[in-house]
Protein backbone atom coordinates (compact mmCIF):
# COMPACT_ATOMS: atom_id res chain seq x y z
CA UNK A 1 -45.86 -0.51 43.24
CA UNK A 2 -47.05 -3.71 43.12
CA UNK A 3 -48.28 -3.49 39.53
CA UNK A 4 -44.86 -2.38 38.76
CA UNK A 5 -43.05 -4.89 40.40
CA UNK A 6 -45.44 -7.80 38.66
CA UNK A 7 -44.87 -6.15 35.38
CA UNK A 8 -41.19 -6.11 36.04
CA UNK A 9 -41.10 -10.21 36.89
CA UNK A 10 -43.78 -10.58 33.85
CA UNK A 11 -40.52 -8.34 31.64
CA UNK A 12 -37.69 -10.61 33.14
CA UNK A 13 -40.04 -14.23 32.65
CA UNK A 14 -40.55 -13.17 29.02
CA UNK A 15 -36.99 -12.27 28.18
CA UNK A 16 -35.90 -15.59 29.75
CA UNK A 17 -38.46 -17.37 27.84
CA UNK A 18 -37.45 -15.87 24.50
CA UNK A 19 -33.83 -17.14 25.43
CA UNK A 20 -32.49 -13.42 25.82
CA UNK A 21 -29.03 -13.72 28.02
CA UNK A 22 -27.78 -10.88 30.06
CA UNK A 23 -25.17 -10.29 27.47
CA UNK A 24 -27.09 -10.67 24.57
CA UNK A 25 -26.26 -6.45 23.75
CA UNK A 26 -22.80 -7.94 24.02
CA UNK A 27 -23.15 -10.41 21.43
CA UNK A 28 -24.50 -8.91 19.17
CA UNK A 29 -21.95 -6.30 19.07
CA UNK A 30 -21.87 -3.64 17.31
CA UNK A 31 -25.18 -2.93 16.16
CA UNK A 32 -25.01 0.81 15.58
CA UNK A 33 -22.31 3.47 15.18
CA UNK A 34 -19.37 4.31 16.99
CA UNK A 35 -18.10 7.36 18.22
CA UNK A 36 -13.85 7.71 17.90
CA UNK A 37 -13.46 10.81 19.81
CA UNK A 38 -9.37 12.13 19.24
CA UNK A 39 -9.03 15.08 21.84
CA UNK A 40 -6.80 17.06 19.24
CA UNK A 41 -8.11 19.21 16.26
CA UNK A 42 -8.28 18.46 12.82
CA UNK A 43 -5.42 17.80 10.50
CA UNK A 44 -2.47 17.16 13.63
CA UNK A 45 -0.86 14.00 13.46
CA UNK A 46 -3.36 12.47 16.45
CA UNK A 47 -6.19 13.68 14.12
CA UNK A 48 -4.45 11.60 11.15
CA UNK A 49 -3.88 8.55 12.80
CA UNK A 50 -7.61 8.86 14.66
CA UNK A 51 -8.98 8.83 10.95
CA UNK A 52 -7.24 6.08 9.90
CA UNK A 53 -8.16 3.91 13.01
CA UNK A 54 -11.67 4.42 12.11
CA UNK A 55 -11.32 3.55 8.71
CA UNK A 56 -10.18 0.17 9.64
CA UNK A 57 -12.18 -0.71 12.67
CA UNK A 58 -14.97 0.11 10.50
CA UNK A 59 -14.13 -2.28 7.69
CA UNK A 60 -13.31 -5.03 10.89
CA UNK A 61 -16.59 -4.20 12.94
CA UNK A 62 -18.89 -3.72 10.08
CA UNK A 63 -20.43 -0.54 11.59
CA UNK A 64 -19.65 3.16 11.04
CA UNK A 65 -16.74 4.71 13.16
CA UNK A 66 -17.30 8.43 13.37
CA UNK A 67 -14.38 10.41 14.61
CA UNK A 68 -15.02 13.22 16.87
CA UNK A 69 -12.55 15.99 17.56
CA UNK A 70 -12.71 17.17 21.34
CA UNK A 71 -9.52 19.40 21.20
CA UNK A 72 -8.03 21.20 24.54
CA UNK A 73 -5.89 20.60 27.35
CA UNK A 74 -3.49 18.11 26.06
CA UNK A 75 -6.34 15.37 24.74
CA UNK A 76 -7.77 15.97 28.31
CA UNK A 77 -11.09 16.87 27.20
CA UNK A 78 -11.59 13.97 25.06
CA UNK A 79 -10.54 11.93 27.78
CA UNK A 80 -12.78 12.99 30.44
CA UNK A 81 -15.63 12.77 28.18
CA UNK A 82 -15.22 9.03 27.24
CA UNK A 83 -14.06 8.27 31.04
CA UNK A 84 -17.54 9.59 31.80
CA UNK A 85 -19.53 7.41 28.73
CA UNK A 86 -21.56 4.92 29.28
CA UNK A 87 -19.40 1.54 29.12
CA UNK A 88 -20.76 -0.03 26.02
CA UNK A 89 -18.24 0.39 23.62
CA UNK A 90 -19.35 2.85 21.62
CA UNK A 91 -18.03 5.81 22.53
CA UNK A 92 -14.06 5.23 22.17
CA UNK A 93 -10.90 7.49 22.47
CA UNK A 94 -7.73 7.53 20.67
CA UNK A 95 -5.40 7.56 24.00
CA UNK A 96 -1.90 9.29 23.99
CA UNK A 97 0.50 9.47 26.38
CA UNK A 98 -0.36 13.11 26.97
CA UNK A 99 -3.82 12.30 28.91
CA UNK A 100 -3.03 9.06 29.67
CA UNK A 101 0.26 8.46 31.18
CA UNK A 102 2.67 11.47 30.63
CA UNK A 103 -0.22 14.15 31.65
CA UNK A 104 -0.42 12.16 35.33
CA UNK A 105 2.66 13.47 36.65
CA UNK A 106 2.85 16.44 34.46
CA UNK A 107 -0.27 17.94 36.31
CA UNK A 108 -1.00 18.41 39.97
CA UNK A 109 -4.70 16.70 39.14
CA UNK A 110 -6.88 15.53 36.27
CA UNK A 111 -10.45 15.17 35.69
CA UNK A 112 -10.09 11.31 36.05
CA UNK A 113 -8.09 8.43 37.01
CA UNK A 114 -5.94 7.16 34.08
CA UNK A 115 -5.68 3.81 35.21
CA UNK A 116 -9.47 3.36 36.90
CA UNK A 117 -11.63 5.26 34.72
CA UNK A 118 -10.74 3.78 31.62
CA UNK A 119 -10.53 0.07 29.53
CA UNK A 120 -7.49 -0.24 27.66
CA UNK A 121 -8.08 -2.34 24.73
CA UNK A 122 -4.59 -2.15 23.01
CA UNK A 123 -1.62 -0.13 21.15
CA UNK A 124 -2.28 0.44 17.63
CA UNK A 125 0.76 2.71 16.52
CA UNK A 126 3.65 5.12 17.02
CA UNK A 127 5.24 7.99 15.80
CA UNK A 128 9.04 8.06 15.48
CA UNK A 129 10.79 11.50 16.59
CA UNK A 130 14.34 13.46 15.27
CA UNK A 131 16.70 15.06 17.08
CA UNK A 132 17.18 18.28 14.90
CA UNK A 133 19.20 21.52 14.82
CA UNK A 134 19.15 24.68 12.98
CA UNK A 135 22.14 23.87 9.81
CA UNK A 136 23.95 27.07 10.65
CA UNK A 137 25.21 25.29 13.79
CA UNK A 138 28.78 24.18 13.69
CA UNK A 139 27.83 20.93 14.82
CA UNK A 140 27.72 17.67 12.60
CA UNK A 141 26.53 14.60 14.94
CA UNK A 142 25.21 14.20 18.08
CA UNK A 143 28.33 13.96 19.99
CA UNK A 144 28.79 17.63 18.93
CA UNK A 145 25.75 18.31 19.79
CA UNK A 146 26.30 17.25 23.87
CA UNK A 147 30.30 18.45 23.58
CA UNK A 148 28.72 22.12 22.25
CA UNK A 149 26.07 22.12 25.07
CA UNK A 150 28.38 21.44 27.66
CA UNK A 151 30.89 23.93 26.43
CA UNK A 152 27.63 26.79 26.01
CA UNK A 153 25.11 25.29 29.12
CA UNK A 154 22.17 26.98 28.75
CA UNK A 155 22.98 28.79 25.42
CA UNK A 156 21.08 26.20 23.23
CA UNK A 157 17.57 27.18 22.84
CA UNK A 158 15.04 24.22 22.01
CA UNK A 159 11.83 24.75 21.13
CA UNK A 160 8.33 22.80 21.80
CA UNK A 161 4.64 22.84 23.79
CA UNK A 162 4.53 22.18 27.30
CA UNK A 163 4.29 18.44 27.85
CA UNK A 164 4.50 17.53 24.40
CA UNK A 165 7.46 15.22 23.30
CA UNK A 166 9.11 18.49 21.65
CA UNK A 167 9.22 19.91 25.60
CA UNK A 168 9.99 16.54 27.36
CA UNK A 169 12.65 14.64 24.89
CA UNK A 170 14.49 17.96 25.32
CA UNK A 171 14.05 17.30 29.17
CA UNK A 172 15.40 13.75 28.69
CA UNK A 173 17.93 14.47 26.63
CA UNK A 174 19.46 17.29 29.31
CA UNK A 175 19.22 14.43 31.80
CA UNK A 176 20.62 11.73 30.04
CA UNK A 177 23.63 13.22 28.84
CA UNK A 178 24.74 15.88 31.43
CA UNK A 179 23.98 18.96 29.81
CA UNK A 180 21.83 21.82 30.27
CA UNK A 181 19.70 23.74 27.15
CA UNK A 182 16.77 25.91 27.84
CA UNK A 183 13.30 25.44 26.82
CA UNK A 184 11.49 28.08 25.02
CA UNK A 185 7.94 27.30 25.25
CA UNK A 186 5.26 27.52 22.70
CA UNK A 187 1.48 27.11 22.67
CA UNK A 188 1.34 24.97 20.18
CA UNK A 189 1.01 24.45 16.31
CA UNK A 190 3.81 25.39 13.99
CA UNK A 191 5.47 27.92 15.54
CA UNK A 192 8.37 26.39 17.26
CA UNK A 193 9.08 24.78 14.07
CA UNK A 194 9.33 27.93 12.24
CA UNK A 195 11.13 29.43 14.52
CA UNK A 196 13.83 26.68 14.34
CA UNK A 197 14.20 26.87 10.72
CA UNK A 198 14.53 31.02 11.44
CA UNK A 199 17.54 30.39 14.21
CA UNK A 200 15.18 31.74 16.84
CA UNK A 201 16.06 28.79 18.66
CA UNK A 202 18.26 26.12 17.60
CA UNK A 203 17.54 23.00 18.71
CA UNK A 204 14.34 21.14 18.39
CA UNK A 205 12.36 17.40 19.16
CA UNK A 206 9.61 16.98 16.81
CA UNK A 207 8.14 13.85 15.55
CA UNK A 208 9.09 12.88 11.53
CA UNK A 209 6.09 13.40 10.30
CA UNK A 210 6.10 17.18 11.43
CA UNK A 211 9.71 17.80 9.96
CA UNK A 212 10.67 15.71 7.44
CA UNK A 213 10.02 18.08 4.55
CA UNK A 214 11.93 20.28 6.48
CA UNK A 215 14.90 17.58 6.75
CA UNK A 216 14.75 16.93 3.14
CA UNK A 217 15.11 20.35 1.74
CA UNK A 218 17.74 21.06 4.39
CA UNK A 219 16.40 23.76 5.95
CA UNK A 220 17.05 21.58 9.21
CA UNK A 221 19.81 19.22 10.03
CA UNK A 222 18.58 15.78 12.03
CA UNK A 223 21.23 14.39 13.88
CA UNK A 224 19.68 11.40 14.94
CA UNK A 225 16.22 9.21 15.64
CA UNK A 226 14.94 9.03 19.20
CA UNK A 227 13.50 5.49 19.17
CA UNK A 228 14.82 1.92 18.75
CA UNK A 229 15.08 1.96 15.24
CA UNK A 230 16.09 3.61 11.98
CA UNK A 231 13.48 5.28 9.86
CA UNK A 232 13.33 3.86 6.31
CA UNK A 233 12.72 7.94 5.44
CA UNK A 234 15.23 8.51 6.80
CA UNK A 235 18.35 5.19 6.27
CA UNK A 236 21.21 7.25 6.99
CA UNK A 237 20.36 9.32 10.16
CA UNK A 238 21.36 6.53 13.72
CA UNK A 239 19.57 6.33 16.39
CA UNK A 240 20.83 8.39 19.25
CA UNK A 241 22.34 5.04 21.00
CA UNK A 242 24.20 4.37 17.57
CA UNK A 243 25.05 7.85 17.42
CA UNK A 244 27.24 7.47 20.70
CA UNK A 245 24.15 9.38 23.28
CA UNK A 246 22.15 7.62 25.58
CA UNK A 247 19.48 5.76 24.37
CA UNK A 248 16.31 7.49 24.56
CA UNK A 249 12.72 5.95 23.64
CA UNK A 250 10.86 8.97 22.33
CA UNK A 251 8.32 7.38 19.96
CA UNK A 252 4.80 8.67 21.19
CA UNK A 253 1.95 6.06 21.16
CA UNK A 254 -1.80 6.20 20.01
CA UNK A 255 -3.88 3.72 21.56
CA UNK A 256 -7.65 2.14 21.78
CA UNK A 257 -9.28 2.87 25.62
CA UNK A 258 -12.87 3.25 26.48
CA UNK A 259 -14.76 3.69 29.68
CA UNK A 260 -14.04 1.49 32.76
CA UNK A 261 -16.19 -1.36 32.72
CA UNK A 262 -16.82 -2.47 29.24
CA UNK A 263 -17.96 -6.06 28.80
CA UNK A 264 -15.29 -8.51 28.46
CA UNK A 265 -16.98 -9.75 25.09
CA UNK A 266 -16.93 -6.20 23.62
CA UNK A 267 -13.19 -5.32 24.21
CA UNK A 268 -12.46 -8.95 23.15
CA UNK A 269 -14.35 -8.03 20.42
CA UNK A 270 -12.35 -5.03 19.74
CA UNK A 271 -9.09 -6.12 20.91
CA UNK A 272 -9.83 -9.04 17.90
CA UNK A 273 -10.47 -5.87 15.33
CA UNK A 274 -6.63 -4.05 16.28
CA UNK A 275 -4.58 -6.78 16.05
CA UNK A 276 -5.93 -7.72 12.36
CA UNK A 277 -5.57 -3.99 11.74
CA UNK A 278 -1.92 -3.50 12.98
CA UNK A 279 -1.32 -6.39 10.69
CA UNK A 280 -2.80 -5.29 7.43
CA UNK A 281 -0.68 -4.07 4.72
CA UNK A 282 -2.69 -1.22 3.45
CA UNK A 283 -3.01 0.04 7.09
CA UNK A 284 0.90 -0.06 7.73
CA UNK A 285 1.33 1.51 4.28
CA UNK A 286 -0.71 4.50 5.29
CA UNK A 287 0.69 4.80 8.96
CA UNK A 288 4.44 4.89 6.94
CA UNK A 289 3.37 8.10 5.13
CA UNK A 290 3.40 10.13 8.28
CA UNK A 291 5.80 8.80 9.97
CA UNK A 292 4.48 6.04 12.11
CA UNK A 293 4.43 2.19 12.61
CA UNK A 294 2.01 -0.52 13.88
CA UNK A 295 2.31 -1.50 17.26
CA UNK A 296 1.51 -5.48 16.92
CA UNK A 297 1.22 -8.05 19.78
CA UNK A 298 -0.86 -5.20 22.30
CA UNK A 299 -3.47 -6.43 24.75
CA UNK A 300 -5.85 -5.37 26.55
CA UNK A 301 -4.01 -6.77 29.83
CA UNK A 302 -0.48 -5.36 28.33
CA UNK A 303 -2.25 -1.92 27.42
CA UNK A 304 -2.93 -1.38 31.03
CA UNK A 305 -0.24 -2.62 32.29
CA UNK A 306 2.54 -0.33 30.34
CA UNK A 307 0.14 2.76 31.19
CA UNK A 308 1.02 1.90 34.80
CA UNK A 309 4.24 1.46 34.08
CA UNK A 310 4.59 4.79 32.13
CA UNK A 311 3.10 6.80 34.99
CA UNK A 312 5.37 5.98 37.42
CA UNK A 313 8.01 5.97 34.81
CA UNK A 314 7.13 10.07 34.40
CA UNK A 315 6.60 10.71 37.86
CA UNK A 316 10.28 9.90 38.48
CA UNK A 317 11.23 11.44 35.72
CA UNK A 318 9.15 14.86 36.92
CA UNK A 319 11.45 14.95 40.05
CA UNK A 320 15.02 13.79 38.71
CA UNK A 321 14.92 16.62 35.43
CA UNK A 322 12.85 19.43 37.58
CA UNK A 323 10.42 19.40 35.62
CA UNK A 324 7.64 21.78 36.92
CA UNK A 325 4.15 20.52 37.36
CA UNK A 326 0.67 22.27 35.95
């Protein structure tokens, strides 16, 4: 033991000696690869976005970002497995509101706490969502569309995965405006999409990306945008506050997180590397093509604090629209 301890001092004199600081790894990051790890499989709209994140931190950071699919449970999996990293920035996740915020109060527990387990580093983008309805409806506008529904409650089928915005802006959208359609639920994948289009259901909440070839060629009707803003895909079709509903703020968000406990100079270092992506031209050019926009002026502090926000947000939410929990 004692040999061990001497060597140890001997270790510690000589690093001090060669001017080695505590946070010299810190500095000097990064030095090696980077795992990306998106907890959805390949080709999805999370898998997209993931891909081009990498791209550009790459180019930033000067290192290779490797995206890693951990698919299952929502973009649980992925989650848990960065949560339980080591804190040294390179293993990352692309964050969604499904594991981070929304997931909370949509399940009874989760591997890991959302808001302890994790460094939020900041917002990068988000995906706009339509409010759309099989064309054989005899409905025209979203006023219609809540007159209808209160004149047929519970006749309106709409169509979506549990937990997913296609389940919960339905949810909202029952809430908000006093009417009551029934959820048909779906695993997953395309599916409740093609069933819309068939008139298996009729009503459905899918993000642009997902539908807008489907808008185009009119094989579904979009009555209005569920975010703040117009879609320049899409000039004509209001937002569901211009369309005379309540407003309703269903534009999911992708996000940089890593383990709890990263080094202040890393996730400076990172935080640094999103904001001159969210800004660059190419990037925002790309992001357009499926539907999505940069989410500038996120920080690490404002991250964290709008995924506390958010989870008491959907706890409420849980309760006032019955919503039952996993």
């Amino acid at each position: 033991m004692k040999f061990g301890f001497s060597r140890l001092l001997a270790v510690s004199f000589c690093a001090l000696a060669a001017g080695i600081s505590p946070n010299a790894s810190a500095d000097a990051y990064p030095s090696k690869p980077i795992r990306l790890l998106v907890g959805f499989p390949p080709g999805g709209p999370t898998d997209i976005i993931a891909r081009l994140i990498g791209k550009g931190l790459s180019e930033q950071l000067g290192q290779p970002v490797v995206v890693e699919n951990r698919g299952g449970a929502g973009g649980v999996i992925a989650a848990r497995a960065v949560a339980t990293s080591p804190a040294d920035g390179y293993t990352l996740l692309v964050s969604v509101e499904s594991s981070q915020t929304r997931g909370v109060a949509l399940n009874k527990s989760l591997p890991y706490d959302a808001v302890k387990d994790f460094t939020y580093v900041g917002k990068v983008a988000k995906q706009r969502n339509l409010v759309v309805i099989d064309p054989k409806l005899p409905i025209t506008d979203i006023k219609g569309l809540i007159a209808y529904a209160k004149r047929h409650p519970g006749e309106l089928n709409y169509s979506g995965t549990y937990g997913a915005t296609s389940h919960i802006g339905g949810a909202l959208f029952d809430m908000d405006n006093a009417v009551t359609m029934t959820f048909v639920s779906y695993p997953g994948g395309a599916q409740p999409i093609t069933d819309l289009i068939a008139g298996v259901v009729q009503v459905g909440f899918f993000t642009e990306a997902t539908i807008a070839a489907h808008v185009k060629s009119g094989k579904l009707k979009a009555l209005a945008i569920a975010a703040s803003e117009r879609s320049p895909d899409f000039p004509n079709v209001p937002t569901l506050s211009e369309a005379g509903a309540r407003p309703m703020e269903l534009s999911p968000w992708f996000g940089l997180t890593g383990p709890a406990g990263m080094d202040a100079k890393v996730v400076a270092r990172l935080s640094q590397a999103v904001s001159t992506l969210v800004q660059d031209k190419p990037f925002q050019a790309q992001l357009a093509t499926i539907g999505a926009v940069p989410i500038t002026g996120s920080t690490p502090q404002a991250f964290q604090s709008d995924v506390v926000r958010e989870i008491d947000y959907w706890k409420k939410f849980v309760v006032d629209a019955n919503v039952p929990v996993n």
